[in-house]
Protein backbone atom coordinates (compact mmCIF):
# COMPACT_ATOMS: atom_id res chain seq x y z
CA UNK A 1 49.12 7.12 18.38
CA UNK A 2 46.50 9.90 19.35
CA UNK A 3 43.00 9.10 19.99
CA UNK A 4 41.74 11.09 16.57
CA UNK A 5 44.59 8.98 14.40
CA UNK A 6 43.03 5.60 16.19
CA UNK A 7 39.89 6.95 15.07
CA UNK A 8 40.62 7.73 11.80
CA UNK A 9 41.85 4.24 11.33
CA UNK A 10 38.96 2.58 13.06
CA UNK A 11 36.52 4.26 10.52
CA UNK A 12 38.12 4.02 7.19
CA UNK A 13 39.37 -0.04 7.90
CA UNK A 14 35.50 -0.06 9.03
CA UNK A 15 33.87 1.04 5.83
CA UNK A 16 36.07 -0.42 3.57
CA UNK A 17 34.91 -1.46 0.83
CA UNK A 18 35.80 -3.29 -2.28
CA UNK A 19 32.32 -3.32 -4.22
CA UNK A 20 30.39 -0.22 -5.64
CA UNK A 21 29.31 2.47 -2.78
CA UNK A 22 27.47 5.36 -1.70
CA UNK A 23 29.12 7.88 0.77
CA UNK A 24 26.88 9.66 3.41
CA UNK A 25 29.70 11.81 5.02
CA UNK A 26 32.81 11.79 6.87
CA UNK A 27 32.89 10.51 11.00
CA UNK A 28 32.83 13.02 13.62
CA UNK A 29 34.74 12.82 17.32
CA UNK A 30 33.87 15.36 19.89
CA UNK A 31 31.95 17.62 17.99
CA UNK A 32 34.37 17.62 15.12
CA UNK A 33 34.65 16.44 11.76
CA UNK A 34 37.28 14.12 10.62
CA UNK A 35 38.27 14.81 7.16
CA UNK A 36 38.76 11.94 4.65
CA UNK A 37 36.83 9.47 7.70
CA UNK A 38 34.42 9.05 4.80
CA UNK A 39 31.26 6.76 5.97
CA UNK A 40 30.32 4.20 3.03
CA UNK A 41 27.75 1.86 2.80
CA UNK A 42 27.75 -0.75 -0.07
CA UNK A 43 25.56 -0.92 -2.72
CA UNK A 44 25.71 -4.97 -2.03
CA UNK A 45 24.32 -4.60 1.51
CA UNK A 46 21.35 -2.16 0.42
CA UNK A 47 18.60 -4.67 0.56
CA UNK A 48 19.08 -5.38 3.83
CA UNK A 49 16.97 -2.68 4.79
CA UNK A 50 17.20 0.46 6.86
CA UNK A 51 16.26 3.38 9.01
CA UNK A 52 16.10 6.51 9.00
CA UNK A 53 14.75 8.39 12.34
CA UNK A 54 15.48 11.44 14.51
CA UNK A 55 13.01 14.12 16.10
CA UNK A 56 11.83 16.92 13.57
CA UNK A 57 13.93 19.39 11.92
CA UNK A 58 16.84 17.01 12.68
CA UNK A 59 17.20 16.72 9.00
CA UNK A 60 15.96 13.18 8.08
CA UNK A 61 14.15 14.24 4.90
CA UNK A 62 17.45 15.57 3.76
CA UNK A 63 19.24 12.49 4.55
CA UNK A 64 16.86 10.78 2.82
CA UNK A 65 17.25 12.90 -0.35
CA UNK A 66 20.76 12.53 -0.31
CA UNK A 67 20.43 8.93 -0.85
CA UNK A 68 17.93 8.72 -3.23
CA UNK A 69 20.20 10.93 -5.41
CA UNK A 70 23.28 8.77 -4.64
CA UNK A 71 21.54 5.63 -5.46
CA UNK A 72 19.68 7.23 -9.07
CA UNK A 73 23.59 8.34 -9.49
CA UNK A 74 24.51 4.50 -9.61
CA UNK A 75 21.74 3.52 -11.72
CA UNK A 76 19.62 1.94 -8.94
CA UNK A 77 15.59 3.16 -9.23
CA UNK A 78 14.14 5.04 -6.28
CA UNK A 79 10.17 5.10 -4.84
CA UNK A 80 9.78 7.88 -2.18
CA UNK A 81 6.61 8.53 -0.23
CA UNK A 82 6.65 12.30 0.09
CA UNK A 83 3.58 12.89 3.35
CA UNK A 84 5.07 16.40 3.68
CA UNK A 85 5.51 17.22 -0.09
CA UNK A 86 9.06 18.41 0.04
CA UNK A 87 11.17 15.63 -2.17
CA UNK A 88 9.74 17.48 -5.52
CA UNK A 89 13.10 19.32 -5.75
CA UNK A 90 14.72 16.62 -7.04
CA UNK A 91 13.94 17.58 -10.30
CA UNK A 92 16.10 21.16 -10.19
CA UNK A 93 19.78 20.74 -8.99
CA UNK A 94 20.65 23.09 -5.56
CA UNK A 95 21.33 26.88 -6.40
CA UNK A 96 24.43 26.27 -3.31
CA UNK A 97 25.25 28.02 -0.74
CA UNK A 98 28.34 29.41 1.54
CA UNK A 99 27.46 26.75 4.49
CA UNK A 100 27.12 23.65 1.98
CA UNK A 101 30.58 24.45 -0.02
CA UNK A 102 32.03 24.80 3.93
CA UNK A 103 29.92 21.76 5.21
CA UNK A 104 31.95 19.54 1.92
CA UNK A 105 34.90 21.32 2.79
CA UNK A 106 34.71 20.09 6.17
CA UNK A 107 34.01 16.36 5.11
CA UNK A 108 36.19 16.32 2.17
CA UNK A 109 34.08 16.13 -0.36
CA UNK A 110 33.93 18.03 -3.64
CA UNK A 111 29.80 19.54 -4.24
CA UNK A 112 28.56 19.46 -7.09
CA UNK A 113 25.09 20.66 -7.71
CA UNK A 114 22.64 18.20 -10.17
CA UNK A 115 19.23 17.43 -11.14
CA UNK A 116 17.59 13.70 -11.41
CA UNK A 117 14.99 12.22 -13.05
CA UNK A 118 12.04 12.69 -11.56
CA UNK A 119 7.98 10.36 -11.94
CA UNK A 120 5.25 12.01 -10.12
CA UNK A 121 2.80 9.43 -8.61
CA UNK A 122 -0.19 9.66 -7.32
CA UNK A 123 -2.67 7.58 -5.90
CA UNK A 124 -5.52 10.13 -4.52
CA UNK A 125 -6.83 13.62 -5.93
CA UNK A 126 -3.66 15.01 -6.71
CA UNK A 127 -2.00 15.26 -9.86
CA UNK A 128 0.61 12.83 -11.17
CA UNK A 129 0.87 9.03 -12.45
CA UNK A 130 -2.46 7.16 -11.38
CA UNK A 131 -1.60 4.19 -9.38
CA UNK A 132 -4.42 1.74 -9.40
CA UNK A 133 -4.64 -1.75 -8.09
CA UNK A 134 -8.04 -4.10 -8.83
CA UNK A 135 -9.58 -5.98 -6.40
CA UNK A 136 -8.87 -9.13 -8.10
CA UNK A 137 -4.90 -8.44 -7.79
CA UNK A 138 -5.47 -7.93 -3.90
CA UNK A 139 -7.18 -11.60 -3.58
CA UNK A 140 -9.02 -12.45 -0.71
CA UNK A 141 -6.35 -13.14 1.79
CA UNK A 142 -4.74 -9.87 1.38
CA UNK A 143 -7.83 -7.79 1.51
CA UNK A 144 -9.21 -10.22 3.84
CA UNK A 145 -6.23 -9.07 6.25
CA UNK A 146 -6.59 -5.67 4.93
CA UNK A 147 -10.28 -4.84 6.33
CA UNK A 148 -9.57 -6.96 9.14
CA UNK A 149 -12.07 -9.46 8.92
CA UNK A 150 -12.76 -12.53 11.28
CA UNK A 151 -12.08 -15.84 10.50
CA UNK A 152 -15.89 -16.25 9.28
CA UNK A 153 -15.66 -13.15 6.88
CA UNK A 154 -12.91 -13.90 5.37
CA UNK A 155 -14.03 -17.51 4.44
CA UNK A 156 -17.25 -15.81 3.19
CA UNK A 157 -14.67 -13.25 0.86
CA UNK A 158 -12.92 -16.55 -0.92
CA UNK A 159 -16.02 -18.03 -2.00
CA UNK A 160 -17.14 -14.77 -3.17
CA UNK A 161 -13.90 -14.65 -5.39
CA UNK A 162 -13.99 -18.27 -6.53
CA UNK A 163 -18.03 -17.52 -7.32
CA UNK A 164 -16.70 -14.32 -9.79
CA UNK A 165 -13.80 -16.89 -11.38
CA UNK A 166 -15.94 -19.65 -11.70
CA UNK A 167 -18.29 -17.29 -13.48
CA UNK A 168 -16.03 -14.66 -15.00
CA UNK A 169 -17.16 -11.97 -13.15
CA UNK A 170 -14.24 -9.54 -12.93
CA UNK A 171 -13.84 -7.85 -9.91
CA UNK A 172 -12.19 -4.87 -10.66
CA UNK A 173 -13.41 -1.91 -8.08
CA UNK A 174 -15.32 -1.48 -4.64
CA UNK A 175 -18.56 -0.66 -6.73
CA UNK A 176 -17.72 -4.20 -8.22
CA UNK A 177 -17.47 -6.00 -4.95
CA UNK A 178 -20.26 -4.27 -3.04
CA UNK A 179 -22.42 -5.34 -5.44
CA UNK A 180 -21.49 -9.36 -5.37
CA UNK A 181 -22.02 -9.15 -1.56
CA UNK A 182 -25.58 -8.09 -1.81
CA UNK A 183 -26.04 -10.10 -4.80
CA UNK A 184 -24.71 -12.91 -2.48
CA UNK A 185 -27.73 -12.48 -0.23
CA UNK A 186 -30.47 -11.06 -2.10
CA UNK A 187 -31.11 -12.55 -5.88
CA UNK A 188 -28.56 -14.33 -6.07
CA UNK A 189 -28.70 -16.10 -2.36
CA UNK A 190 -30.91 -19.44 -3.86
CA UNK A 191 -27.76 -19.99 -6.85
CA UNK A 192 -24.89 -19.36 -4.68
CA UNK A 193 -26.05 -21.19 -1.30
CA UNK A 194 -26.88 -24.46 -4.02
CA UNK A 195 -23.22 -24.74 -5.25
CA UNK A 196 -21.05 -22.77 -2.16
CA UNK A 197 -22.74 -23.11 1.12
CA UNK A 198 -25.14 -20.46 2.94
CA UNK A 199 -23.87 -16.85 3.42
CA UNK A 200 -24.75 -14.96 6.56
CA UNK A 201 -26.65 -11.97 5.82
CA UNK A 202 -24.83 -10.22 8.94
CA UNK A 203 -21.60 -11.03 7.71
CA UNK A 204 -21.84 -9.22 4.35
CA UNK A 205 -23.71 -6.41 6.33
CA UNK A 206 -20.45 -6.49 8.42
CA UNK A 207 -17.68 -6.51 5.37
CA UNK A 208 -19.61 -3.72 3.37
CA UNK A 209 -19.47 -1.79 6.51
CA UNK A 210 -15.91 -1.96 6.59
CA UNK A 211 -15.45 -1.84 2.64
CA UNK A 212 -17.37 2.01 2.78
CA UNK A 213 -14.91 2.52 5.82
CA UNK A 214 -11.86 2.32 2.58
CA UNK A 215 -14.51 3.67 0.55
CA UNK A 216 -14.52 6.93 3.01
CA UNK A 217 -10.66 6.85 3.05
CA UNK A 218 -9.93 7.50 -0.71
CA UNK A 219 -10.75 3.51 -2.21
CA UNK A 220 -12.72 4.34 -5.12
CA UNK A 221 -10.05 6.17 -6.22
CA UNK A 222 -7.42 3.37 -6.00
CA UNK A 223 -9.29 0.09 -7.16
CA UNK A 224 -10.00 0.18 -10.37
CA UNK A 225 -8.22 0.37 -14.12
CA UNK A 226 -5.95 0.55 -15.39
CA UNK A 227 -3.54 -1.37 -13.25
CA UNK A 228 -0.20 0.12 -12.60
CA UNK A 229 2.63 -2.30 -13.49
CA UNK A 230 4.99 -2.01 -11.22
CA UNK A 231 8.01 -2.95 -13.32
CA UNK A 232 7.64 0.68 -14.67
CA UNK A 233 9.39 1.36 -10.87
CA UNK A 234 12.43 -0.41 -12.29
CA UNK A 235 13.45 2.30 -15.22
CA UNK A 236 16.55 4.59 -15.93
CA UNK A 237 16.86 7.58 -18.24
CA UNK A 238 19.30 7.88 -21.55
CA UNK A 239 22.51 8.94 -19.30
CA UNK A 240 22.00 5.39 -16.77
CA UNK A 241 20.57 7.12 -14.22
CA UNK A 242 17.59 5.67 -12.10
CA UNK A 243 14.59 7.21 -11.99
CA UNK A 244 13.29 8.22 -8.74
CA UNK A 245 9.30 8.38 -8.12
CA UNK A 246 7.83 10.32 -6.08
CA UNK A 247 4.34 9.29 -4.51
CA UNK A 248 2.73 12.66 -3.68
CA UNK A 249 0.81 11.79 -0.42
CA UNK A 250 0.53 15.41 1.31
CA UNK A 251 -3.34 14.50 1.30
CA UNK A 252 -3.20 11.48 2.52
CA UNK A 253 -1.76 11.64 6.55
CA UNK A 254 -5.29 11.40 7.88
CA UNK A 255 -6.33 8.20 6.02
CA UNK A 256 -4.01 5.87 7.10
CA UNK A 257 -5.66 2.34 6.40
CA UNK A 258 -6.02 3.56 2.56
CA UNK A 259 -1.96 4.48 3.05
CA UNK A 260 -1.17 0.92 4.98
CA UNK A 261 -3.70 -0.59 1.83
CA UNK A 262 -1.75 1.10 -1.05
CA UNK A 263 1.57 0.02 0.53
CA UNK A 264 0.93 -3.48 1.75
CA UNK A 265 -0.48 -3.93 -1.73
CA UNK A 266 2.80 -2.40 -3.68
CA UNK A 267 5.15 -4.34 -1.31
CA UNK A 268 2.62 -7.95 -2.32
CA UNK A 269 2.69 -7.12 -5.89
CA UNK A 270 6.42 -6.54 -5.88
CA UNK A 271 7.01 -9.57 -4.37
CA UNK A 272 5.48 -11.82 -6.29
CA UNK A 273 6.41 -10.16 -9.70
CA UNK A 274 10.43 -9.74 -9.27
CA UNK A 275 12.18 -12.63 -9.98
CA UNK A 276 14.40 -14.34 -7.37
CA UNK A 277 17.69 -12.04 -7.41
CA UNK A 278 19.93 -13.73 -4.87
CA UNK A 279 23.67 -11.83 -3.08
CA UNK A 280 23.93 -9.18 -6.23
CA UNK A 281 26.01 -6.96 -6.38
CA UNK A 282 23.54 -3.85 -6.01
CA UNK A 283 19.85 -3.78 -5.50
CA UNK A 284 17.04 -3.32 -8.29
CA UNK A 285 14.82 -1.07 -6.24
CA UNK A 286 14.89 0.84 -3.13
CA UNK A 287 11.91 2.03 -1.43
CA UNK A 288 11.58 4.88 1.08
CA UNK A 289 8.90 5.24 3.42
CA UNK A 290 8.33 8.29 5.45
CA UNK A 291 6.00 8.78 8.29
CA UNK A 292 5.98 5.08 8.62
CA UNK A 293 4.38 4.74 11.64
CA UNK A 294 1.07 5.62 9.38
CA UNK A 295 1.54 1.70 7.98
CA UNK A 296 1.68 0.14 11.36
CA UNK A 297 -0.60 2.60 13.12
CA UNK A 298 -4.27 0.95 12.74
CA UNK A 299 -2.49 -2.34 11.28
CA UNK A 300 -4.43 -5.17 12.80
CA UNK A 301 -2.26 -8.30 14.17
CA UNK A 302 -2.96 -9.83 10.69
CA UNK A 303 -1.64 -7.29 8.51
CA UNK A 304 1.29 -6.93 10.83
CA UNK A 305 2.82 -10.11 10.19
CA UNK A 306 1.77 -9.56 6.67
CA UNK A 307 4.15 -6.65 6.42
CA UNK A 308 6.85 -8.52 8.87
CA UNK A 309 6.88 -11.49 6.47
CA UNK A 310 7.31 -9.28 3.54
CA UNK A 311 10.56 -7.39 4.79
CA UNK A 312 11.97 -10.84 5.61
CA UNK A 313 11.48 -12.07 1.78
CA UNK A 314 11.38 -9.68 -0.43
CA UNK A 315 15.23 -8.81 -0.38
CA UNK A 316 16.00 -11.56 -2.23
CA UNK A 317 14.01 -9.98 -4.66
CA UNK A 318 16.66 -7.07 -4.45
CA UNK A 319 14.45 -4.84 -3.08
CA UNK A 320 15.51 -2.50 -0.07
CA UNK A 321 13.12 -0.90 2.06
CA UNK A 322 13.89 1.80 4.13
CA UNK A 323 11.41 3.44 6.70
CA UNK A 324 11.86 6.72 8.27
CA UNK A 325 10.21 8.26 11.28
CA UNK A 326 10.37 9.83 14.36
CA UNK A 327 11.65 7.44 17.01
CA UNK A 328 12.89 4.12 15.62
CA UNK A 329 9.54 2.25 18.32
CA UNK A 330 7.56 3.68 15.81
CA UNK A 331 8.46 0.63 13.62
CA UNK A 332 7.33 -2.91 15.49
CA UNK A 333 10.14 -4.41 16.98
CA UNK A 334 10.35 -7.50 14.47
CA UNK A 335 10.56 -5.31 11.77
CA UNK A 336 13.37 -3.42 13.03
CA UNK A 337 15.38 -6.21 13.81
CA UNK A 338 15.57 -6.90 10.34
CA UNK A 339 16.86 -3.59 9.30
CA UNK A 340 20.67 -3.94 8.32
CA UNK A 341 21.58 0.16 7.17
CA UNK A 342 20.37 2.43 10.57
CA UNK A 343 20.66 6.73 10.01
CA UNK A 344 20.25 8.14 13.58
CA UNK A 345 19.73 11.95 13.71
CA UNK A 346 19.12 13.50 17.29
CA UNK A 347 16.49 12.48 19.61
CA UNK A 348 14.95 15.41 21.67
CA UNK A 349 14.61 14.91 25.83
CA UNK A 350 11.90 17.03 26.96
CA UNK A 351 10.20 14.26 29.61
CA UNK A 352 11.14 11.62 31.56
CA UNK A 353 9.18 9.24 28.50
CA UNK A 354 11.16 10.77 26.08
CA UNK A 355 14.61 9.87 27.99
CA UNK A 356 13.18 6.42 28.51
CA UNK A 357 12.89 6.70 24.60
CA UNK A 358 16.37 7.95 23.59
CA UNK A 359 17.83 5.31 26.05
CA UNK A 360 15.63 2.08 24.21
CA UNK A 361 17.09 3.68 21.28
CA UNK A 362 20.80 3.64 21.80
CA UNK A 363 20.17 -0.01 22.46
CA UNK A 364 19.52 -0.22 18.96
CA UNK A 365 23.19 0.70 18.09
CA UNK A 366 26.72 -1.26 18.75
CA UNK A 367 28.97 -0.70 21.74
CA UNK A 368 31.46 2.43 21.07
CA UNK A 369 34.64 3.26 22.89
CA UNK A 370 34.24 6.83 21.32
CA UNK A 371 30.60 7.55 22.43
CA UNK A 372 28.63 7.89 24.85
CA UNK A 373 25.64 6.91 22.66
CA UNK A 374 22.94 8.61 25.27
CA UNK A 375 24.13 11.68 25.78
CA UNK A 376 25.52 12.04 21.82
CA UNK A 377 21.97 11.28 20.38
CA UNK A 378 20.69 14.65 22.04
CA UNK A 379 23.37 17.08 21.34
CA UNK A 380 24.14 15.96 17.59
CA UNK A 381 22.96 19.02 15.17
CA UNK A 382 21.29 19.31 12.16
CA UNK A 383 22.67 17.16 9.48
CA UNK A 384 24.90 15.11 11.49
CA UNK A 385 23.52 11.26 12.67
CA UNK A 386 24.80 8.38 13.95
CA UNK A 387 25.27 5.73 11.40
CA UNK A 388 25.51 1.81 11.61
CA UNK A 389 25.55 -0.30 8.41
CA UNK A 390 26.61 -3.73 7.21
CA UNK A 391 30.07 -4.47 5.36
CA UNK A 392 30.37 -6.56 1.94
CA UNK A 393 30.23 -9.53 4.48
CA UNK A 394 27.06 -8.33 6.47
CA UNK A 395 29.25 -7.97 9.72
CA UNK A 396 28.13 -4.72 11.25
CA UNK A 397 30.41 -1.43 10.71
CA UNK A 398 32.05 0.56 13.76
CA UNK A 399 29.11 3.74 14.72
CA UNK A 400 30.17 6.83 13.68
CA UNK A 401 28.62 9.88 14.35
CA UNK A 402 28.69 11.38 10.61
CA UNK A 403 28.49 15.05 9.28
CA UNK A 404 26.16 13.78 6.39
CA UNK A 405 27.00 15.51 3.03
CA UNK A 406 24.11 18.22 1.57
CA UNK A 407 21.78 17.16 -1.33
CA UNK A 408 23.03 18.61 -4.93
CA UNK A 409 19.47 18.77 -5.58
CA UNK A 410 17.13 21.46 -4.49
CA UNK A 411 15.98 21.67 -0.79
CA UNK A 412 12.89 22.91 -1.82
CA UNK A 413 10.07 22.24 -3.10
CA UNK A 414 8.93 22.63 -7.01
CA UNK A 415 6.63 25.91 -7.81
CA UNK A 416 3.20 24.55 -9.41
CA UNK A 417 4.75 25.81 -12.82
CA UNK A 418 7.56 23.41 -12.43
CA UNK A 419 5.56 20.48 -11.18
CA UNK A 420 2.76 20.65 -13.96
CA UNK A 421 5.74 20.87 -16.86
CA UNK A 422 7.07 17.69 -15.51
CA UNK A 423 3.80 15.98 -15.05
CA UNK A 424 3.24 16.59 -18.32
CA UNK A 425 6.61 15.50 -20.21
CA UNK A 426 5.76 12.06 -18.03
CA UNK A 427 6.18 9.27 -20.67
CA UNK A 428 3.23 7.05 -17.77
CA UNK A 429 0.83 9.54 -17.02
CA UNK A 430 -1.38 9.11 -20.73
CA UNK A 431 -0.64 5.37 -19.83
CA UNK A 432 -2.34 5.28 -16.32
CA UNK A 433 -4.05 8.15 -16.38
CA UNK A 434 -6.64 7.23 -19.08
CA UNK A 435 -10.02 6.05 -16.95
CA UNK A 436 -11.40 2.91 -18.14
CA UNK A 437 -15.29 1.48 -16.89
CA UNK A 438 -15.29 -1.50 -18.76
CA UNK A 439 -17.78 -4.33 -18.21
CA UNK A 440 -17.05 -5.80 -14.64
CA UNK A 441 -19.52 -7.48 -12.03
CA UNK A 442 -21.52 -4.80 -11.36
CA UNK A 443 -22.46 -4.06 -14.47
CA UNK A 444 -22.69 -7.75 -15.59
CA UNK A 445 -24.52 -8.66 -12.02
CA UNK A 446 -27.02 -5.84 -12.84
CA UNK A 447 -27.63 -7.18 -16.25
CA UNK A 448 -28.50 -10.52 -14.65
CA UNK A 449 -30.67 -9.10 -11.87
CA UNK A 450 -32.65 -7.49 -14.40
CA UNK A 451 -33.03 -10.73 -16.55
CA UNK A 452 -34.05 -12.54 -12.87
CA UNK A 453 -36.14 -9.69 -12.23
CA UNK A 454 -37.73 -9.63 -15.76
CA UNK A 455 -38.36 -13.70 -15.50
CA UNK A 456 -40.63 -13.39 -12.43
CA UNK A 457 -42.53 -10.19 -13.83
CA UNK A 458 -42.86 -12.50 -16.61
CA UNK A 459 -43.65 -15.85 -14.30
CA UNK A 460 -46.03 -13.56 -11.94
CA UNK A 461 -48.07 -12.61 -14.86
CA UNK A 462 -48.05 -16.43 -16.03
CA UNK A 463 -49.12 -17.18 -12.86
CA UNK A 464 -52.08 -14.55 -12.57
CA UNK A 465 -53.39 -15.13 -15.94
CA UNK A 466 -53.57 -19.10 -14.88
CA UNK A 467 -55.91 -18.21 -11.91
CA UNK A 468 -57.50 -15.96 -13.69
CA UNK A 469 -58.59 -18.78 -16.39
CA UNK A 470 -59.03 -21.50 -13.53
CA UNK A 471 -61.61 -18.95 -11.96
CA UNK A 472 -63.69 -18.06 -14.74
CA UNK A 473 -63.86 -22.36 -15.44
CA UNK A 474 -65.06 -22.76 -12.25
CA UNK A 475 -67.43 -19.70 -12.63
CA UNK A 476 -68.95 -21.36 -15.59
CA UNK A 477 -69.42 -24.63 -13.87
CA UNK A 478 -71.59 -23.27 -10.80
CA UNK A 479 -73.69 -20.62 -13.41
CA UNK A 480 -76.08 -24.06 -13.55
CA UNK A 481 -79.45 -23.63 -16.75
CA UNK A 482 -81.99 -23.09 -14.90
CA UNK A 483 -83.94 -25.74 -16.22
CA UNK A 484 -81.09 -28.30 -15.41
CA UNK A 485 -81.21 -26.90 -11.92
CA UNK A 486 -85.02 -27.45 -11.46
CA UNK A 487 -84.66 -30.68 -12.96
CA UNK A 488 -81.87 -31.81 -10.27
CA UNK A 489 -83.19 -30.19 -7.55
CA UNK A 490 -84.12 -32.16 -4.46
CA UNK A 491 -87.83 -31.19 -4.36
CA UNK A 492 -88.53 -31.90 -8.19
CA UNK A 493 -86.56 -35.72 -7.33
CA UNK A 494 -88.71 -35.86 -4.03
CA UNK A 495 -91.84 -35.02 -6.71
CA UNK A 496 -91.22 -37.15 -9.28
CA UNK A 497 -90.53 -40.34 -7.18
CA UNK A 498 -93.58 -39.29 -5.70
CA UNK A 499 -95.59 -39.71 -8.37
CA UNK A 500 -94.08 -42.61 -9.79
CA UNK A 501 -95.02 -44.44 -6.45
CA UNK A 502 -98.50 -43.85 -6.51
CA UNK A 503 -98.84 -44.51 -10.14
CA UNK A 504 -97.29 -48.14 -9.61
């Protein structure tokens, strides 16, 4: 038997599968592609997690779009965080092209060219879905962890949230909370300190510091009403398709702690709303995060193992996360060993750092008699990777080095025509999109500093009119008759006694 029939074998015993799948490609051997060698991942084993790196250009958005479609083709929901702003043509199917009908003829695969139904999101300026969080649904461990606040700060943030619940303050945006904190210290300090405990002046002056920080970074637009509900992730259309949102972030790469807030609070929320799912047989959500290395970039050692504990439990939720960046150390090394589904594309070697890099990388991937995993992750083109996923069982599948099939959807993006016609056929943007100011804790907090305010105008002038009254008595008592005050003077006594002496 020749090495490319061993091969051959190798790859299709290795992705066998007897559940529901997605196909990425066919495996390649020296440069060439093996026709039929298809590379399948099941749907069972897709929240385990995954990866999705390679240097730019490499083609990693693409690989990313061909999943997404794949997945919204089985039914399964998608959430993609489109930084660069080039996932919108998922909406349009691909106009083809010579190269992609040779590229399928190569793998084996018939193309087929489709469009899928597409949400716009949006949590900042731009157009699309409002997603909105309040502060109340963050609670004060999470945005505790969030502004990365000290041990005394925090404590100082969960008796300002039991204060609001014990007096039905809602605490809905940052205008909401800022205005608690100084109520906390100023006219409110005497009330709160009686029932709670004292709070440090400098340690408010300290969190509102780091609350404008979020504030600067695109909060005011996030916190607030109406609350996105994020079971309106989980939809499909009339023909059973998924629907795949797609969180426009193009403006948002140079605010990263309002991205790591958005996401950390998305990934909390999902948690703790999904009901326990257990081994199903596909997953109920998958979530794609590019530029990752924006979550963990300015995450603080508390938020980290916030987001590490949250990848290990929230696939039994059925969720599937899947981050994709650059160089797989972009991701912290406990999260990445908890990645099951790993999409390789080539790693460039400019430096002596970035061969150090492409060799800590390969480590990342099984033992192959057919590779020389170092040298291959360099010279692979665009559109091929190296792929390692988990069987039905979760034992890990042979690597193979995959020609990865070409999106059916446009590789482009949507002209501003296109985008606004979908925005506005969006059954959730008059939903979200509607703003709401109702009656929170500043407005309620500024009612009652008025009423405090209005009390001691009232109690000053009590006060002033008393001392006035006590003054003028007191007046009234030294303005003596003058008669009375000859009469009781010490001379006319002296006189009189006087007088009465000599006469006895």
């Amino acid at each position: 038997m020749g090495k490319k029939e061993e091969f051959f074998i190798d790859i299709t015993e290795g992705y066998k599968t007897k559940g529901d799948y997605i196909t990425f490609g066919s495996a390649m051997l020296d440069g060439e592609t093996i026709k039929d060698a298809f590379v399948k991942v099941p749907l069972k084993t897709l929240n385990r997690h995954g990866l999705i790196a390679g240097a730019t250009g490499t083609g990693k958005t693409k690989s990313l779009q061909v999943m997404a479609e794949n997945l919204s083709e089985k039914g399964i929901p998608v959430l993609l965080m489109d930084i660069k702003g080039d996932l919108s043509g998922l909406a349009q199917p691909s106009p083809g092209h010579p190269k992609i009908d040779e590229r399928h003829a190569a793998i084996g695969l018939p193309f087929e060219a489709k469009k899928f139904p597409v949400e716009v999101l949006s949590i900042s300026e731009q157009e699309g879905v409002r997603l909105r969080a309040t502060i109340s649904e963050f609670g004060p461990v999470l945005l505790s962890r969030i502004l990365d606040l000290t041990e005394a700060q925090s404590g100082i943030v969960s008796v300002i949230f039991k204060y609001c619940d014990d007096n039905k303050l809602p605490l809905l945006d940052l205008k909401d909370f800022k205005k608690i904190l100084q109520y906390s210290t100023e006219e409110g300090k005497d009330e709160i300190q009686a029932e709670y405990g004292r709070i440090s002046t400098m340690s408010t002056g300290a969190i509102l510091r780091k609350l404008v920080e979020l504030e600067q970074q695109g909060g005011e637009l996030f916190f607030g009403e109406r609350s996105f509900d994020v079971k309106d992730l989980v939809r499909t259309n009339e023909e059973g398709k998924g629907i795949i949102s797609i969180l426009r972030l193009t403006d948002i790469q140079d605010r990263p702690k309002m991205f790591s807030t958005f996401m950390l609070q998305l990934l909390a929320e999902v948690y703790s709303t999904f009901p326990e799912q257990g081994d199903s047989g596909k997953p109920e959500l998958v979530i794609f995060i590019d530029e990752a290395h924006l979550i963990f970039k300015e995450a603080s050692k508390a938020l980290l193992s916030q987001i590490e504990s949250i990848v290990k439990l929230i696939r039994s939720k059925g969720i599937g996360l899947f981050f994709v960046t650059q160089n797989p150390k972009d991701v912290p090394e406990d999260v990445l060993a908890q990645l099951g589904l790993k999409v390789q594309h080539a790693l460039r070697a400019f430096t002596a750092k970035d061969r150090k890099a492409i060799k800590l990388a390969s480590e990342n991937y099984p033992d192959s008699k057919y590779y020389d995993i170092d040298e291959a992750l360099t010279q692979l083109g665009i559109g091929e990777a190296f792929v390692s996923a988990l069987n039905e069982k979760g034992i890990p599948t042979p690597l193979a080095a995959t020609m990865m099939r070409a999106p059916m959807s446009r590789m482009d993006v949507l002209s501003d025509k296109e985008l606004k016609q979908l925005i506005d056929n969006s059954r959730l943007y008059y939903k979200y999109n509607e703003n709401i100011d109702r009656d929170s804790a500043y407005e309620i907090l500024n009612e009652k500093i008025e009423t405090i305010n209005e009390k001691e105008e009232v109690a000053k002038k009590k006060k002033e009119a008393s001392k006035s009254t006590r003054s003028t008595r007191s007046s009234k008592n030294t303005r003596m008759n003058p008669i009375l005050k000859v009469v009781t003077s010490a001379t006319f006594i002296r006189g009189v006694l006087g007088i009465l002496k000599r006469v006895m």
